[in-house]
C-alpha atoms as a PDB file:
ATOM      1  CA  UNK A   1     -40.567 212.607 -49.209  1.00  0.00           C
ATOM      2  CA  UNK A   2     -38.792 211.170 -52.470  1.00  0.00           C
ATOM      3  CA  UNK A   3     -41.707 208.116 -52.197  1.00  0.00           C
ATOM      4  CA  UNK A   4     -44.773 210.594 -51.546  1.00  0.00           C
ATOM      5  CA  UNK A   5     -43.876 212.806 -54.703  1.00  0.00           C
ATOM      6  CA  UNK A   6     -43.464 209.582 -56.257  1.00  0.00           C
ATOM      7  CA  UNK A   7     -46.660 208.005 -55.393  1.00  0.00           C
ATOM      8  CA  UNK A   8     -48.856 211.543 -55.092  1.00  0.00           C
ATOM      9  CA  UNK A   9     -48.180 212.791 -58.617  1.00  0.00           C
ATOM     10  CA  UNK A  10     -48.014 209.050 -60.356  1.00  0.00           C
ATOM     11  CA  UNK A  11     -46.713 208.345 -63.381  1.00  0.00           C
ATOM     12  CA  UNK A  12     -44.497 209.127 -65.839  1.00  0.00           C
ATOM     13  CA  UNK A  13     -40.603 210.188 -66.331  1.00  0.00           C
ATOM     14  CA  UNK A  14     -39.293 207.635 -67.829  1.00  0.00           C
ATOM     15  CA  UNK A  15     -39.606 208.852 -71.541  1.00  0.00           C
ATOM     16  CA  UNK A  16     -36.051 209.403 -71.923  1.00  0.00           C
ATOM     17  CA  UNK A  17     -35.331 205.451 -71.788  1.00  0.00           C
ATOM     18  CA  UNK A  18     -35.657 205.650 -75.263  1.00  0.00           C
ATOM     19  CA  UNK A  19     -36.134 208.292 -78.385  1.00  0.00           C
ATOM     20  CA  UNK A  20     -40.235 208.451 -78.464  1.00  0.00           C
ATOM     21  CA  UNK A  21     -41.740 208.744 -81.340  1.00  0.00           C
ATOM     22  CA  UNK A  22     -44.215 211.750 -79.721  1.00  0.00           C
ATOM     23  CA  UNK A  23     -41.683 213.614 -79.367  1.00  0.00           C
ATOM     24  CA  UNK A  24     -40.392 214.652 -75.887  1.00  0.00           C
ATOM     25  CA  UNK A  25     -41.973 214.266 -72.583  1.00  0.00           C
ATOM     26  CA  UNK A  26     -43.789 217.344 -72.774  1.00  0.00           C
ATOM     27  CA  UNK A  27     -45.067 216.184 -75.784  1.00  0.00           C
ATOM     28  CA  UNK A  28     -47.371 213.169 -75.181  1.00  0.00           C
ATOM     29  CA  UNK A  29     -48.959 210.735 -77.637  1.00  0.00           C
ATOM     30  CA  UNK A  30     -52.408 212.011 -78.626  1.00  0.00           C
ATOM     31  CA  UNK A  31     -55.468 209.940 -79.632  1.00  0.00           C
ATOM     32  CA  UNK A  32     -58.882 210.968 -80.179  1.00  0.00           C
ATOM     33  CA  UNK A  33     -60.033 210.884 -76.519  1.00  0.00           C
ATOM     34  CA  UNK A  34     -57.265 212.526 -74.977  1.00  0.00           C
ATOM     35  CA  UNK A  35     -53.257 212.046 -74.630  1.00  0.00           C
ATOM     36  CA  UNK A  36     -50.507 209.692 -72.716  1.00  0.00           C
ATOM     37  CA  UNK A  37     -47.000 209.379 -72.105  1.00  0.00           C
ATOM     38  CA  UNK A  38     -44.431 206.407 -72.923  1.00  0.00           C
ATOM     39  CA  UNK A  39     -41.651 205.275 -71.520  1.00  0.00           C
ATOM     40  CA  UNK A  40     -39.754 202.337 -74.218  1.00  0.00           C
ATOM     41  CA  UNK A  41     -36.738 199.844 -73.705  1.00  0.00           C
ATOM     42  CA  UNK A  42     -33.980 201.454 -74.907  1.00  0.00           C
ATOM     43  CA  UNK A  43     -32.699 198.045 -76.247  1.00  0.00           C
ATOM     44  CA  UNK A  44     -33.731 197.234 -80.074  1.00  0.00           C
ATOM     45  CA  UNK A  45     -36.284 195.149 -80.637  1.00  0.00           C
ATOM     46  CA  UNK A  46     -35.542 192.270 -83.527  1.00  0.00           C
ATOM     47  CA  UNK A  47     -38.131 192.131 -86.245  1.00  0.00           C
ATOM     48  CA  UNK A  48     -41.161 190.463 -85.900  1.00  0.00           C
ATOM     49  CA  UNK A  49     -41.605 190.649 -82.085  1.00  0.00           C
ATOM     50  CA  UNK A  50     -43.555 192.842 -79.831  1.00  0.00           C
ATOM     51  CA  UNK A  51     -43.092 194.058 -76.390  1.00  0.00           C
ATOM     52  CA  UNK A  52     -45.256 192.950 -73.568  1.00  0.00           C
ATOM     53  CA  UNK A  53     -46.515 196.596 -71.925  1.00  0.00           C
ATOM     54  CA  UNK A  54     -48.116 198.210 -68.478  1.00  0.00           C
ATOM     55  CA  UNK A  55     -51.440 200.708 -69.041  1.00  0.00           C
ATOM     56  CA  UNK A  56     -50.929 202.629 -65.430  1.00  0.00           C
ATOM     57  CA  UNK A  57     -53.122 205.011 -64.359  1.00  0.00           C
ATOM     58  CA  UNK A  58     -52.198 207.841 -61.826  1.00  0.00           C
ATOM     59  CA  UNK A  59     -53.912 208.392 -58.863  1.00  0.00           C
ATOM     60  CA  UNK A  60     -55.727 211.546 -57.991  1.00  0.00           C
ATOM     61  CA  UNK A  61     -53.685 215.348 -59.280  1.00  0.00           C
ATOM     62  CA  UNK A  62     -51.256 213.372 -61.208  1.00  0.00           C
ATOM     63  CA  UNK A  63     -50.499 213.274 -64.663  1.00  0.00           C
ATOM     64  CA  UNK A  64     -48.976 210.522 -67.396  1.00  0.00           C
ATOM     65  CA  UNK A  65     -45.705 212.682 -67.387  1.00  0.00           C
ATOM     66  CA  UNK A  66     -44.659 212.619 -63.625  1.00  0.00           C
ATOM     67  CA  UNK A  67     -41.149 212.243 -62.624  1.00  0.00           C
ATOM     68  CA  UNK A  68     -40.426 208.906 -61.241  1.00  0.00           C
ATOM     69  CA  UNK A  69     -37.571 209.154 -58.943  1.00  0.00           C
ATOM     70  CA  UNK A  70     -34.597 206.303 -59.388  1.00  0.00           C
ATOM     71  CA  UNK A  71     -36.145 203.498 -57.192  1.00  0.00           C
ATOM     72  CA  UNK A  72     -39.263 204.116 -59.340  1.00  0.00           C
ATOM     73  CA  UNK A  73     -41.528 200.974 -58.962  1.00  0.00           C
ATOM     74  CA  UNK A  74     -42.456 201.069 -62.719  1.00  0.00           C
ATOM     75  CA  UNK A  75     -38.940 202.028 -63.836  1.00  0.00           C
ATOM     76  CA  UNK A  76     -38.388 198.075 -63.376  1.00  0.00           C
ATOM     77  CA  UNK A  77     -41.081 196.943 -66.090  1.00  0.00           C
ATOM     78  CA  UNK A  78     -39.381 198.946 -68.652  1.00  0.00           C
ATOM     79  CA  UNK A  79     -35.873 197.290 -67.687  1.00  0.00           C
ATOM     80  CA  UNK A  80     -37.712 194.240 -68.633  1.00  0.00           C
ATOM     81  CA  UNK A  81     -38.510 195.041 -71.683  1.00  0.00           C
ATOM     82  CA  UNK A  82     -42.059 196.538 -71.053  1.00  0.00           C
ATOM     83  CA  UNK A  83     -43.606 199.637 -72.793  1.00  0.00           C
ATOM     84  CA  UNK A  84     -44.794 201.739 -69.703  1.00  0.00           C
ATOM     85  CA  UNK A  85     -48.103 203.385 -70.752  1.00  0.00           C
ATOM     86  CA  UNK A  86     -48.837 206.706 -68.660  1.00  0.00           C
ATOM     87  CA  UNK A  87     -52.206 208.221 -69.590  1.00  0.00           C
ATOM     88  CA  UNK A  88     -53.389 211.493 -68.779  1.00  0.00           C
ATOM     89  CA  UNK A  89     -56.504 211.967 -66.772  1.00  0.00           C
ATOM     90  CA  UNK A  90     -58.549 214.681 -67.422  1.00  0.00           C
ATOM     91  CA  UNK A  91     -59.249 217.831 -65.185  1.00  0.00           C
ATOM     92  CA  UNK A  92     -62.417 216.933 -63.187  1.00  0.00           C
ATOM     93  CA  UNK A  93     -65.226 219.609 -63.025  1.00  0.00           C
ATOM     94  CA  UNK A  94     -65.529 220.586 -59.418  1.00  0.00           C
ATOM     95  CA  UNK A  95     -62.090 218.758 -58.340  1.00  0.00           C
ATOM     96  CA  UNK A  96     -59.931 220.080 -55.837  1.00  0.00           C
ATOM     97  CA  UNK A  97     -57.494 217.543 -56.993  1.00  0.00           C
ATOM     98  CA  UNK A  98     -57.021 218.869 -60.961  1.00  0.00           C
ATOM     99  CA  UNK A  99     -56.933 215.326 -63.051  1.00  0.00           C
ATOM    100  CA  UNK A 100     -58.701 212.292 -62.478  1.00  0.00           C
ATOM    101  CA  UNK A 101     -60.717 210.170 -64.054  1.00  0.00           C
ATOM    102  CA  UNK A 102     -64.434 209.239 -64.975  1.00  0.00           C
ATOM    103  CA  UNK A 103     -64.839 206.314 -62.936  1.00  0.00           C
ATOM    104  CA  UNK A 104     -67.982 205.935 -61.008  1.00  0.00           C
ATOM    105  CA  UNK A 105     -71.081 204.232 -63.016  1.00  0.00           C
ATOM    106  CA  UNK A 106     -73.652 207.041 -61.412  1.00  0.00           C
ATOM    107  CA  UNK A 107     -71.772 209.579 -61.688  1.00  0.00           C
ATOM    108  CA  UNK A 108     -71.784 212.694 -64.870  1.00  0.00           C
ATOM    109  CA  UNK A 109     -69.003 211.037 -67.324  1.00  0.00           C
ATOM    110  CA  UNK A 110     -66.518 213.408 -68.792  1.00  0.00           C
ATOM    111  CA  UNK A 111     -65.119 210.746 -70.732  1.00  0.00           C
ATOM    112  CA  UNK A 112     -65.854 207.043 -71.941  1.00  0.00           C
ATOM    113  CA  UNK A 113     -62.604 205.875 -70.038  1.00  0.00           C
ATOM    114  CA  UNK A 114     -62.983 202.540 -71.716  1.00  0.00           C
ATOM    115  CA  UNK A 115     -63.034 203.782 -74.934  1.00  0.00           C
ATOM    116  CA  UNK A 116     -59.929 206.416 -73.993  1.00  0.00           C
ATOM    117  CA  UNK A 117     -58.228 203.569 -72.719  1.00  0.00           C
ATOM    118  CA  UNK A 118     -58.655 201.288 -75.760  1.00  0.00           C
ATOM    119  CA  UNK A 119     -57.397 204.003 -78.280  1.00  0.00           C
ATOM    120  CA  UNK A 120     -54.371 204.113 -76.395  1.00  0.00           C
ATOM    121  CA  UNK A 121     -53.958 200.551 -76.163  1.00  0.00           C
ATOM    122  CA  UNK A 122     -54.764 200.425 -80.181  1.00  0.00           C
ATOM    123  CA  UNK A 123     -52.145 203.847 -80.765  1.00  0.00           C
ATOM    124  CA  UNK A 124     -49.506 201.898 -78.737  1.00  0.00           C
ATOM    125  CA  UNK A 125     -49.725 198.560 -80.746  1.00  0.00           C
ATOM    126  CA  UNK A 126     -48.652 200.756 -83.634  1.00  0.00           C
ATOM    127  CA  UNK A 127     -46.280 203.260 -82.174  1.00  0.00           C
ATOM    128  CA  UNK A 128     -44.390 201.206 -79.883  1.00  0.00           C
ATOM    129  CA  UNK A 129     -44.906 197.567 -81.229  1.00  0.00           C
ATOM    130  CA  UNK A 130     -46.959 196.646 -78.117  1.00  0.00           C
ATOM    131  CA  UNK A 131     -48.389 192.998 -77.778  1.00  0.00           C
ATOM    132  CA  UNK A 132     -52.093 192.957 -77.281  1.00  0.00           C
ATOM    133  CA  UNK A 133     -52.346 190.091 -75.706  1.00  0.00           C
ATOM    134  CA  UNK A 134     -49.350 190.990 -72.696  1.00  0.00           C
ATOM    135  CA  UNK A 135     -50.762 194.117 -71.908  1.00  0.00           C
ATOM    136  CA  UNK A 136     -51.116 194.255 -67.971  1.00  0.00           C
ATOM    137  CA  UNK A 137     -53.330 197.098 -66.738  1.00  0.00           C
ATOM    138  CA  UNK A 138     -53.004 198.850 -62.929  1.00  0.00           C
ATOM    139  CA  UNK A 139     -53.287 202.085 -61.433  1.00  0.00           C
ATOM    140  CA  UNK A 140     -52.620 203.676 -58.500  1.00  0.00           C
ATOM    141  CA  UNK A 141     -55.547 204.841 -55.994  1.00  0.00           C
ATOM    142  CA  UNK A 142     -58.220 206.340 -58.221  1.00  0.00           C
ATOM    143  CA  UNK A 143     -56.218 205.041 -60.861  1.00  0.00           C
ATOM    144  CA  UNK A 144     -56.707 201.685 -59.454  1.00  0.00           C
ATOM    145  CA  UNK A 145     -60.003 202.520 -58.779  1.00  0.00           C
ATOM    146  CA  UNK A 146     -60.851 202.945 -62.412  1.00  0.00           C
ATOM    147  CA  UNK A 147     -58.758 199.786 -62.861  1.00  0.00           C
ATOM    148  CA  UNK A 148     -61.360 197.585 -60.842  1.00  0.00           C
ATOM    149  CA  UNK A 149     -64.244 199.522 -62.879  1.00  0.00           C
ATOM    150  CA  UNK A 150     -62.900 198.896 -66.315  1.00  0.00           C
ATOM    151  CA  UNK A 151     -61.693 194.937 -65.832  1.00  0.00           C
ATOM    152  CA  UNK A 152     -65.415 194.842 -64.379  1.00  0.00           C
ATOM    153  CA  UNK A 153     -66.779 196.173 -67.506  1.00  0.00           C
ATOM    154  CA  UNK A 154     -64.251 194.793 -70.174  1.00  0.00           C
ATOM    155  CA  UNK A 155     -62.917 191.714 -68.347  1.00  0.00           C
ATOM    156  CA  UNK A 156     -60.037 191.320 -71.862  1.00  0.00           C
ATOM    157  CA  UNK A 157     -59.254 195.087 -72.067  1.00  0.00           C
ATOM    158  CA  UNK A 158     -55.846 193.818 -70.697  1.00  0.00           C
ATOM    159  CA  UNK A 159     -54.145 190.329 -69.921  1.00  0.00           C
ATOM    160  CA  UNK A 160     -54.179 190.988 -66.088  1.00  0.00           C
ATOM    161  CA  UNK A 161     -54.339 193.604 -63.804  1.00  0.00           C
ATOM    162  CA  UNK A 162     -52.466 195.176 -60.969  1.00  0.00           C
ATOM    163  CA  UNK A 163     -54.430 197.888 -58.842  1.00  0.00           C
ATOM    164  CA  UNK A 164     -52.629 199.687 -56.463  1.00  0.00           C
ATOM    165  CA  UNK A 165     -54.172 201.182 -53.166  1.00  0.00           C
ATOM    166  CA  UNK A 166     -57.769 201.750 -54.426  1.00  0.00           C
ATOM    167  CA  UNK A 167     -60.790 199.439 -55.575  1.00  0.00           C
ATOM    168  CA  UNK A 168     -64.595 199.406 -55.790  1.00  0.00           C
ATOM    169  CA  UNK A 169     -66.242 202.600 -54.598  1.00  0.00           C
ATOM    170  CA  UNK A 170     -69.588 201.952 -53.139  1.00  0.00           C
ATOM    171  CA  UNK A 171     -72.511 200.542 -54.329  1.00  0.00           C
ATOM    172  CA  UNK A 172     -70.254 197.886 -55.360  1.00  0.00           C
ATOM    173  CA  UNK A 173     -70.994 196.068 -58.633  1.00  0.00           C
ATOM    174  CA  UNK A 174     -72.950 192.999 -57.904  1.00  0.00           C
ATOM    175  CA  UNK A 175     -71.785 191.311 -61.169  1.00  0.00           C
ATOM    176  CA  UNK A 176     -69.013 191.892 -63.881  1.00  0.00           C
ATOM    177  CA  UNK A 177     -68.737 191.145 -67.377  1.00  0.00           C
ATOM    178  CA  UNK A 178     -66.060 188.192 -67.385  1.00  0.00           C
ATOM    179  CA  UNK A 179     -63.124 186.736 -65.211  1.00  0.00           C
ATOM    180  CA  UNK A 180     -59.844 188.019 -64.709  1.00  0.00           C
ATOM    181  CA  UNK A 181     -56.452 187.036 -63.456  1.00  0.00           C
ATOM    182  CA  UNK A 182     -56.516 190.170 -60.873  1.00  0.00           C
ATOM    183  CA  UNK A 183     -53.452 190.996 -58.552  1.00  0.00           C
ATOM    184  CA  UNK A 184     -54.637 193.762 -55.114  1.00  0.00           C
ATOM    185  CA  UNK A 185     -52.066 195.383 -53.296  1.00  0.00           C
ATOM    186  CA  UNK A 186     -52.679 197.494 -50.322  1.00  0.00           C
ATOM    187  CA  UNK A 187     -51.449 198.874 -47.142  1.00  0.00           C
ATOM    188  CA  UNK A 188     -52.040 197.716 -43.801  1.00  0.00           C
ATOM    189  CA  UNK A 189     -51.811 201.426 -42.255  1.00  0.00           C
ATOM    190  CA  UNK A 190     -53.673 202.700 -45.635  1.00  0.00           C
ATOM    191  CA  UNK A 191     -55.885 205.672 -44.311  1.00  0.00           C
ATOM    192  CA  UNK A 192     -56.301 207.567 -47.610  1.00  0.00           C
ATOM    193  CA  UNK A 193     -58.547 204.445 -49.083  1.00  0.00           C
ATOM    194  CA  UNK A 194     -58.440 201.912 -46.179  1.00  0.00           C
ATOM    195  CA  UNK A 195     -59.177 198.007 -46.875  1.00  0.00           C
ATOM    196  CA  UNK A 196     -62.693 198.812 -45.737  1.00  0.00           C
ATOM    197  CA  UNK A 197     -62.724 202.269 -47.132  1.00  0.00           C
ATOM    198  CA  UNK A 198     -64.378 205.221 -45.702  1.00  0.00           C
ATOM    199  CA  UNK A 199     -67.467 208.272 -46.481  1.00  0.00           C
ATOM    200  CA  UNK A 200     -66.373 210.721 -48.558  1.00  0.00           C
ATOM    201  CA  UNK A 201     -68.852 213.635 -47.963  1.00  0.00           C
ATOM    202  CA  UNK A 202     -72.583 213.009 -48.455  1.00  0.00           C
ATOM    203  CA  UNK A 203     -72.501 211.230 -51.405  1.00  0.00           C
ATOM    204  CA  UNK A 204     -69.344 209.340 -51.960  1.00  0.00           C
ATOM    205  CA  UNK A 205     -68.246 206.686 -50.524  1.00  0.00           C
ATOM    206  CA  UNK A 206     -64.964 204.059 -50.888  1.00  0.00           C
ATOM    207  CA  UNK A 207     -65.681 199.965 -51.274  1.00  0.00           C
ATOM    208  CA  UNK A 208     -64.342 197.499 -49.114  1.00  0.00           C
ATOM    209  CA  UNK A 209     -61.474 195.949 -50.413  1.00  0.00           C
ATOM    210  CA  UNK A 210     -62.625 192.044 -49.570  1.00  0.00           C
ATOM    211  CA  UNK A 211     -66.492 192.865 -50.410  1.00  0.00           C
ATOM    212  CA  UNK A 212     -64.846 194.115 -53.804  1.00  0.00           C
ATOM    213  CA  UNK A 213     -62.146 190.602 -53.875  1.00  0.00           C
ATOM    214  CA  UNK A 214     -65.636 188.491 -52.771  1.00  0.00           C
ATOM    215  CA  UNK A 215     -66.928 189.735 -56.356  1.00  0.00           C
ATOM    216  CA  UNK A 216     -64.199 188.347 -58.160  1.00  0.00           C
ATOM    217  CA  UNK A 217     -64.029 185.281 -56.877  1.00  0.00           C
ATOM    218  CA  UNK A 218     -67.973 184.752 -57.606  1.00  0.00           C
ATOM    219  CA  UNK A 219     -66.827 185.912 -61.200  1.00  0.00           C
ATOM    220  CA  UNK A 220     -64.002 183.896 -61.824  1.00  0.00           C
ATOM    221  CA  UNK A 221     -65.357 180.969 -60.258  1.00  0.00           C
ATOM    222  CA  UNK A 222     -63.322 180.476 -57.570  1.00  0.00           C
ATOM    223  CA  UNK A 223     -64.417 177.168 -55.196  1.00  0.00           C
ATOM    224  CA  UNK A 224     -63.844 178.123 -51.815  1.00  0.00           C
ATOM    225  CA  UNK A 225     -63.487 181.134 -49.630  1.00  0.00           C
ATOM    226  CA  UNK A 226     -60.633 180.360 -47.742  1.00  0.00           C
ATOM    227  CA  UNK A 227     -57.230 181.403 -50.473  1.00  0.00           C
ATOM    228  CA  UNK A 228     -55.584 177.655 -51.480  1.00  0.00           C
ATOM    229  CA  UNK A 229     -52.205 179.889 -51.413  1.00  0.00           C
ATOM    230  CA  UNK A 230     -50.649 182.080 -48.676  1.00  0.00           C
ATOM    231  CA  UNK A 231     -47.213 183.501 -48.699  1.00  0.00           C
ATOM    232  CA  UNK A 232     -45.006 185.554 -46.619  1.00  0.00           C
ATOM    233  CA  UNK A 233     -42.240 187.264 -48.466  1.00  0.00           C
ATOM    234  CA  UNK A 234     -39.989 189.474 -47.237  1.00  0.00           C
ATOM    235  CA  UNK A 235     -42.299 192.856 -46.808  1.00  0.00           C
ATOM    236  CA  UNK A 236     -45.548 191.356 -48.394  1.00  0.00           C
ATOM    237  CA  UNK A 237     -48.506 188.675 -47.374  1.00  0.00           C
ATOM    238  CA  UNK A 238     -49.939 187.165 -50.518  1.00  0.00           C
ATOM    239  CA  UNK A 239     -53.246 185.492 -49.782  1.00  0.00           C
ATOM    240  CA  UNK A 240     -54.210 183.368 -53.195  1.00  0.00           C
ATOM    241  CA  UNK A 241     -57.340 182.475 -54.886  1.00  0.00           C
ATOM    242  CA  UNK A 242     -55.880 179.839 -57.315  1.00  0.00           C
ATOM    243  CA  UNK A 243     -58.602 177.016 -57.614  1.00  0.00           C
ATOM    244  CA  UNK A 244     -61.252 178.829 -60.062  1.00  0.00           C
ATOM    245  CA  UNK A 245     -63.112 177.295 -62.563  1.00  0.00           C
ATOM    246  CA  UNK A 246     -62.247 179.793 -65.312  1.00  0.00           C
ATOM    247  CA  UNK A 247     -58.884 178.939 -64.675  1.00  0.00           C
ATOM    248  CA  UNK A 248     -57.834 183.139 -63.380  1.00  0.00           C
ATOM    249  CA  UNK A 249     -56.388 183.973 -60.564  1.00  0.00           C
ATOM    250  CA  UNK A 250     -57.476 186.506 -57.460  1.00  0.00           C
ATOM    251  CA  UNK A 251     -54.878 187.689 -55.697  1.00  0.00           C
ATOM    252  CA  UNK A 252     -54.605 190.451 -52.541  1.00  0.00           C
ATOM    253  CA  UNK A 253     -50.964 191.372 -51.259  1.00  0.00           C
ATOM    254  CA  UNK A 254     -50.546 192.959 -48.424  1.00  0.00           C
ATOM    255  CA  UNK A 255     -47.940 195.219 -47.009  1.00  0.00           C
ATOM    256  CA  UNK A 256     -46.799 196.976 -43.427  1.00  0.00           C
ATOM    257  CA  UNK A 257     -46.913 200.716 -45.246  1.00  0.00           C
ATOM    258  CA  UNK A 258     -49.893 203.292 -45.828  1.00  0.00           C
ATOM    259  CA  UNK A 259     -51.174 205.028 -49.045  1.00  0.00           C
ATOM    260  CA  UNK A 260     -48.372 206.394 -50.464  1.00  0.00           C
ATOM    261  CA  UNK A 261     -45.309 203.811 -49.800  1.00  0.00           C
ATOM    262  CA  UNK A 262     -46.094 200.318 -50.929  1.00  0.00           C
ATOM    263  CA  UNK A 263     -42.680 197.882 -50.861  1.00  0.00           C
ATOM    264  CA  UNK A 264     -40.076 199.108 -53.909  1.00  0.00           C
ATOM    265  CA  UNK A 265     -40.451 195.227 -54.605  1.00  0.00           C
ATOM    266  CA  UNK A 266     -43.606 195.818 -56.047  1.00  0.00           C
ATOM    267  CA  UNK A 267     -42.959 195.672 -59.659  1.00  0.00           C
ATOM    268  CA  UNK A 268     -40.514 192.634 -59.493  1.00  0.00           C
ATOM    269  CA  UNK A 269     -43.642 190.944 -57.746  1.00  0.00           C
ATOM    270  CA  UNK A 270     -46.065 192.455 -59.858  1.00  0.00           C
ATOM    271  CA  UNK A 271     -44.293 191.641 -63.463  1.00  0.00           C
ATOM    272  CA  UNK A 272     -43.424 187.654 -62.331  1.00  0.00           C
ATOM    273  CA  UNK A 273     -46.747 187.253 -60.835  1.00  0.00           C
ATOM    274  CA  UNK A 274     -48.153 188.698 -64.565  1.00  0.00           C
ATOM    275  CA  UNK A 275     -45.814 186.341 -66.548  1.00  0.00           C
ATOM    276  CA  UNK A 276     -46.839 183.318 -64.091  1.00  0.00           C
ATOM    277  CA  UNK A 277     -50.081 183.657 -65.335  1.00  0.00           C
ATOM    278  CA  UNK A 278     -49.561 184.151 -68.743  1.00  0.00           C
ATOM    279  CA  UNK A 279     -47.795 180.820 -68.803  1.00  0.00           C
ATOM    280  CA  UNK A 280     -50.385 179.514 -66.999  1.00  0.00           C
ATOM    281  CA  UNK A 281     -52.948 179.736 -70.068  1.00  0.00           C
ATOM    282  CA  UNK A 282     -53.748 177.588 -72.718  1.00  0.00           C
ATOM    283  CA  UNK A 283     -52.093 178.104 -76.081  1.00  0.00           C
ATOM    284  CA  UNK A 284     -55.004 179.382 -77.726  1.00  0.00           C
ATOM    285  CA  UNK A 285     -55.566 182.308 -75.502  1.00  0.00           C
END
């Protein structure tokens, strides 16, 4: 039950890590477009530096200020040394769920979720001494659905990104604005957004995880079909897409679990597979 609150009402309650300069956790960080919730190292950081960060978006009914339980998977970022970014969606018109997020192209837009997104990413760079350029953006199931949508439309909105149990939603993009070092994970047993995903009433209906992955590796230019790199670790299957001409990266990982319980690994995996490709690029990026 602990990892279905967890995952069901995604993100934030980490905010006592450190003294926030909001103001406490029912007090979030408010920009022009909306509001969002940080959780900072509680270690100082010595002058001049900046802290590498996660933008997470929560799935559907959640909010930036969640409580994480102990085993949180983003509690580990922040142990690291990240700045955890929790925005708050807004509530959607005609929603059963409460707060989501603007993310469908052909759909009535409550909010420029790009724009939202780069406010906070701009607010944080002041507030919190955030690096621009080690900013890793993920979300979990609508929240990584609007993940897909805004590396699609904004390819350098963040470094990488890390969705979480959601992609595409269908008519898939046929073409995005730039590559991207890009990082899947999903369920085997998903059945809330399956790999193929599923009808949602008359008019809605959830991509196909590999259509959506097929995309990227036309975008990144990626050489073959088959993935140059597959891994079994522990409770994951990474299948690799390593041998692109833009020199990114399209990864899916796969997992035993549903919806709602992806491996409590998945940060550790998540953060080194973010700092192997930021190594990975030239200086001058």
């Amino acid at each position: 039950m602990a990892r279905l609150f967890l995952f069901s009402t995604l993100l934030l309650g980490l905010a006592s890590t450190a003294a926030q300069a909001c103001g406490s956790q029912a007090e979030p960080c408010k920009v022009p477009l909306g509001d969002y919730h940080a959780a900072v190292p509680a270690t100082a950081l010595p002058p001049g530096e900046k802290r590498p960060a996660v933008l997470f978006f929560h799935g559907a009914g959640g909010g930036g200020d969640a409580v994480l339980a102990a085993d949180s998977v983003l509690k580990p970022f922040v142990e690291a040394g990240y700045v955890v970014l929790g925005p708050n969606g807004l509530v959607m018109q005609g929603s059963r769920y409460g707060r989501g997020w603007s993310f469908l192209p052909d759909a009535p837009q409550q909010r420029d979720e790009l724009a939202f997104a780069q406010q906070v990413l701009d607010d944080a760079v002041t507030r919190f001494d955030v690096d621009r350029k080690r900013v890793l953006v993920g979300g979990f199931s609508i929240g990584a659905s609007l993940t897909w949508y805004l590396a699609c439309r904004q390819s350098d909105l963040g470094a990488a990104y890390a969705p979480l149990a959601g992609n595409f939603w269908r008519p898939h993009p046929t073409k995005c604005a730039g590559p991207v070092d890009i990082l899947q994970t999903h369920g085997w047993r998903d059945e809330v957004f399956p790999l193929e995903g599923r009808q949602l009433g008359p008019n809605h209906a959830q991509g196909d995880v590999f259509e959506g992955l097929q995309l990227w590796r036309a975008t990144d230019g990626c050489k073959t079909t088959r993935p140059d790199a597959i891994e079994v670790r522990g409770p994951v299957w990474q299948r690799s897409w390593t041998n692109c001409e833009s020199g990114r990266q399209v990864s899916l990982m796969l997992h035993a679990g549903g919806h709602e319980d992806p491996p409590k690994e998945w940060a550790e995996l998540a953060r080194h597979w973010f700092e192997a490709r930021l190594k990975a690029r030239p200086a001058a990026n």
